[in-house]
C-alpha atoms as a PDB file:
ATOM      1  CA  UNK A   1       6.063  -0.526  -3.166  1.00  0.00           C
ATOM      2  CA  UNK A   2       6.710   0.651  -6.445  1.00  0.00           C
ATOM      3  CA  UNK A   3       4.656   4.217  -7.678  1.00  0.00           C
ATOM      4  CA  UNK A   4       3.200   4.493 -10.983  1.00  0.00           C
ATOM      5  CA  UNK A   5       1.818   7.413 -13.193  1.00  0.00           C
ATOM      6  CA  UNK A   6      -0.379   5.979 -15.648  1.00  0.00           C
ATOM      7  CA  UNK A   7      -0.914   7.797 -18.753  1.00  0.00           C
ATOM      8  CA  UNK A   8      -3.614   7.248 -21.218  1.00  0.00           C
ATOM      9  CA  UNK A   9      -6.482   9.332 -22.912  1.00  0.00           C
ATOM     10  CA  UNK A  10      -8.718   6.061 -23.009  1.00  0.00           C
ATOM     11  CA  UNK A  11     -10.254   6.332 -19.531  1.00  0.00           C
ATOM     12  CA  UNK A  12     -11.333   2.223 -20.168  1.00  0.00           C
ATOM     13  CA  UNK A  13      -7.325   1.906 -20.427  1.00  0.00           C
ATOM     14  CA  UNK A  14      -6.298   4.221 -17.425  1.00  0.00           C
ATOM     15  CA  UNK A  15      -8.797   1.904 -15.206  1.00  0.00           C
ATOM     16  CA  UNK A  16      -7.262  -0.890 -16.860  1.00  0.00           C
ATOM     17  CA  UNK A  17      -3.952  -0.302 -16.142  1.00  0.00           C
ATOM     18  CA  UNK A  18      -4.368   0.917 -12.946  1.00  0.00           C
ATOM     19  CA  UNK A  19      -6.762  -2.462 -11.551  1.00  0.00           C
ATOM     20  CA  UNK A  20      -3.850  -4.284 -13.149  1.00  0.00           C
ATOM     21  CA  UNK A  21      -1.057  -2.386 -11.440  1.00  0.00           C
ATOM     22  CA  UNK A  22      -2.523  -2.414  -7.605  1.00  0.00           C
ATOM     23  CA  UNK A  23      -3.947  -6.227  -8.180  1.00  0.00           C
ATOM     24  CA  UNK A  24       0.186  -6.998  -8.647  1.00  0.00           C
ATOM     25  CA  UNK A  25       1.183  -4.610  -5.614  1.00  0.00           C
ATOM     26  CA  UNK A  26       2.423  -1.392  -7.120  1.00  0.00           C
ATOM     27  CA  UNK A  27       0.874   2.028  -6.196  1.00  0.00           C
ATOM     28  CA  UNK A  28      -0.923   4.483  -8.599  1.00  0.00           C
ATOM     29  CA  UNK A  29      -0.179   7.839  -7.530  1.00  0.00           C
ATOM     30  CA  UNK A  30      -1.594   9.630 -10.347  1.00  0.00           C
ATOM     31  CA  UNK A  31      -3.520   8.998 -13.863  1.00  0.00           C
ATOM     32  CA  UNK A  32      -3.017  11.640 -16.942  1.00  0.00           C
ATOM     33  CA  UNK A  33      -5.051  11.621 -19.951  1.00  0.00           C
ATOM     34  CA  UNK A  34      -3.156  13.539 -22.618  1.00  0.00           C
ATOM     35  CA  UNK A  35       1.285  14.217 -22.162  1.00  0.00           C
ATOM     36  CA  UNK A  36       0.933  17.777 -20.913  1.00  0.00           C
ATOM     37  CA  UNK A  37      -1.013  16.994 -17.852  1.00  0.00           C
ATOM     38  CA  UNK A  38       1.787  13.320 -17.577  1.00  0.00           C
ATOM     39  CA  UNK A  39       4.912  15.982 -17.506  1.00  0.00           C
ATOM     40  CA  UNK A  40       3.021  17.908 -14.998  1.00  0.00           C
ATOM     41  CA  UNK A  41       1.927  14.857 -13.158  1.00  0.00           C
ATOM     42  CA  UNK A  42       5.519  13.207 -13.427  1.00  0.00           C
ATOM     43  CA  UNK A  43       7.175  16.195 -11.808  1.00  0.00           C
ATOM     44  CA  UNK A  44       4.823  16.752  -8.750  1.00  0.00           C
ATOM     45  CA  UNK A  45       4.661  12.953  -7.794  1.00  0.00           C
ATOM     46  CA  UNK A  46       8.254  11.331  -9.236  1.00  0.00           C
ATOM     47  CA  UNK A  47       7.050   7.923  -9.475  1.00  0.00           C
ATOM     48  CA  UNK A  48       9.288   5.043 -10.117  1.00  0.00           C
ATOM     49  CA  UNK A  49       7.314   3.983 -13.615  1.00  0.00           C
ATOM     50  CA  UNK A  50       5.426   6.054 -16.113  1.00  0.00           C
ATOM     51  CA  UNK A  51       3.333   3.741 -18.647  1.00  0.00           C
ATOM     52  CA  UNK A  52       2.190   6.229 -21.805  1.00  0.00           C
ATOM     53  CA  UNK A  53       0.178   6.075 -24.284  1.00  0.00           C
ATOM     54  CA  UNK A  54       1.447   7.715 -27.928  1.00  0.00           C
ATOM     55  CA  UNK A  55      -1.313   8.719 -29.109  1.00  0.00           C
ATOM     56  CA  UNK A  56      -3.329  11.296 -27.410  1.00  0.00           C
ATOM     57  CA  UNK A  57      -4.575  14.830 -27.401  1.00  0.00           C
ATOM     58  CA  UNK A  58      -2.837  18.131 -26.921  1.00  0.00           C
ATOM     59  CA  UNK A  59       0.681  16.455 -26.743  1.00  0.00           C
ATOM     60  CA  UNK A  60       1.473  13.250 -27.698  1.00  0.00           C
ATOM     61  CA  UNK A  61       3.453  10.556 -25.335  1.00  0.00           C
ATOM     62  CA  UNK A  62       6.999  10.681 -27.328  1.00  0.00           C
ATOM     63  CA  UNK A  63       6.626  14.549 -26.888  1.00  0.00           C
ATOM     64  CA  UNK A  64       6.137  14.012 -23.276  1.00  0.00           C
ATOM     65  CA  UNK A  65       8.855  11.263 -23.003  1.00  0.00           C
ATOM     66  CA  UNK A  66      11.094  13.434 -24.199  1.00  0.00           C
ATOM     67  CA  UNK A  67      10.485  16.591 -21.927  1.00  0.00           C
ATOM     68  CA  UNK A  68      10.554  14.173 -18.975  1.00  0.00           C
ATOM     69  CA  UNK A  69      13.843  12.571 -20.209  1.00  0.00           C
ATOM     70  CA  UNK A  70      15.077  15.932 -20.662  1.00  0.00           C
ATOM     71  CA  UNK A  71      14.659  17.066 -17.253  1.00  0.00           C
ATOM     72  CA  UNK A  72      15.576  13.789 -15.696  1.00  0.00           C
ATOM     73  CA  UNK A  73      17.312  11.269 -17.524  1.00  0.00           C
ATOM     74  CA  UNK A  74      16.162   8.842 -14.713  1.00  0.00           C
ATOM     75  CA  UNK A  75      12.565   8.726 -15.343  1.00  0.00           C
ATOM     76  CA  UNK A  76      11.571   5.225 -16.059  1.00  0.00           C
ATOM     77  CA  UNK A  77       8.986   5.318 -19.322  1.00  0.00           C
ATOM     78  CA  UNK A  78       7.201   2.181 -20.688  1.00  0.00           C
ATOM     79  CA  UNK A  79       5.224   2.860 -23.301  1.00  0.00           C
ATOM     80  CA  UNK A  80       1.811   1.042 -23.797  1.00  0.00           C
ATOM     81  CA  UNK A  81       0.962   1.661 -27.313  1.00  0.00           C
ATOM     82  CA  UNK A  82      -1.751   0.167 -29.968  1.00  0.00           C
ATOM     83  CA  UNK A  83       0.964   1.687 -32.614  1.00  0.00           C
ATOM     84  CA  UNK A  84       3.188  -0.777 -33.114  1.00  0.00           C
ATOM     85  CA  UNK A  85       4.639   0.380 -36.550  1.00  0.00           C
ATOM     86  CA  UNK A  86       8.314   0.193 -36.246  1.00  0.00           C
ATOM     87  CA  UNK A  87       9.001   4.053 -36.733  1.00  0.00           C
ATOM     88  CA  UNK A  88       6.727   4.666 -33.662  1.00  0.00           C
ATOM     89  CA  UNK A  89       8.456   1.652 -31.580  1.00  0.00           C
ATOM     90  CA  UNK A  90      11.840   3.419 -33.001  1.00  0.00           C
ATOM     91  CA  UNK A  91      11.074   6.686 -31.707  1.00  0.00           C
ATOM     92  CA  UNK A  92       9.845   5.955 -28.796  1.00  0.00           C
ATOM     93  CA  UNK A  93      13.027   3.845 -27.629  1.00  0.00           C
ATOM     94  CA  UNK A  94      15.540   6.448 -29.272  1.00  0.00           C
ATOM     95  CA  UNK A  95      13.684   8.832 -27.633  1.00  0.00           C
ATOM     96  CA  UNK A  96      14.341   7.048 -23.985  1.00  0.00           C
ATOM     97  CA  UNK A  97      11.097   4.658 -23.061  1.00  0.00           C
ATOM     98  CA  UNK A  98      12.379   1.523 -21.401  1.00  0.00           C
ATOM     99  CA  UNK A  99      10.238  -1.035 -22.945  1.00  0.00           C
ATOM    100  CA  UNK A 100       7.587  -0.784 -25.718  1.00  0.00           C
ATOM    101  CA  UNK A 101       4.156  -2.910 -24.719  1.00  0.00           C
ATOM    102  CA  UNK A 102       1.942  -3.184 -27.858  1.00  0.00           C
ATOM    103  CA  UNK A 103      -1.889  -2.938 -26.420  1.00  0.00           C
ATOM    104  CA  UNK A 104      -3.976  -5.172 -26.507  1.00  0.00           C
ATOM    105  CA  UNK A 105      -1.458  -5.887 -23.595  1.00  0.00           C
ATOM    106  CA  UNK A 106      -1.187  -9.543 -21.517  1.00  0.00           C
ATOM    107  CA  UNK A 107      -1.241  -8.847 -17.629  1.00  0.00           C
ATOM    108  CA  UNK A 108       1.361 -11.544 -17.568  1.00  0.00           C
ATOM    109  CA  UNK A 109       3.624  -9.253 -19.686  1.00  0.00           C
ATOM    110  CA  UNK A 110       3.241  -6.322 -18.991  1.00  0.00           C
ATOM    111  CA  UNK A 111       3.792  -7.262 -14.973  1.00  0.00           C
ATOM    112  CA  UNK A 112       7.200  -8.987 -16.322  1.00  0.00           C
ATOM    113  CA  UNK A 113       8.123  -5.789 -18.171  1.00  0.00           C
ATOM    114  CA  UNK A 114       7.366  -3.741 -14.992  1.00  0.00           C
ATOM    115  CA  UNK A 115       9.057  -5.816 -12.312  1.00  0.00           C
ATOM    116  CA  UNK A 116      12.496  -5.834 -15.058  1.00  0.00           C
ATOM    117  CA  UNK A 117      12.813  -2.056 -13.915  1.00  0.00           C
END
């Protein structure tokens, strides 16, 4: 079974995501709801998939994708993003995320995206 740190400061999303993500047989071992507490989170669990948000408070997901990459080059990252302006897609994939998931998100896709990895 596949682990998964969900990431998102919406708490709607994070129960989202998660109901989604154990409905299709993967495991959430750990929710984050801004990128310092997701770096924190990623290091004491090391789950397989990370799905972040970009926007969020105190450090954004690309600055969070980027520390993770940093430190492990491994990390799997899909971001899950309502900002789907091409700079932010861009950044986000230069900076090392696998896949880029524009929210409002299809369960269909995003478990297609997810199951790729």
């Amino acid at each position: 079974m596949k682990t998964v740190l969900v990431v998102d400061d919406s708490r709607f999303m994070r129960a989202s995501l998660k109901n989604l993500l154990r409905k299709n047989g993967y495991e959430v071992v750990a929710e984050a709801e801004n990128g310092e507490m997701a770096v924190e989170e990623y290091f004491k669990y090391k789950p397989d998939i990370v799905t972040m948000d970009i926007t969020m408070p105190v450090m954004t997901g690309i600055e969070a994708l980027r520390l993770i990459k940093a430190q492990d080059v491994q990390a799997k990252i899909v971001m899950v993003s309502s900002e789907a302006q091409k700079h932010y897609i861009k950044k986000a994939m230069i900076s090392g995320a696998e896949y880029f998931i524009i929210k409002p998100f299809n369960e269909e896709v995003v478990m297609k995206i997810l199951n790729r990895i």
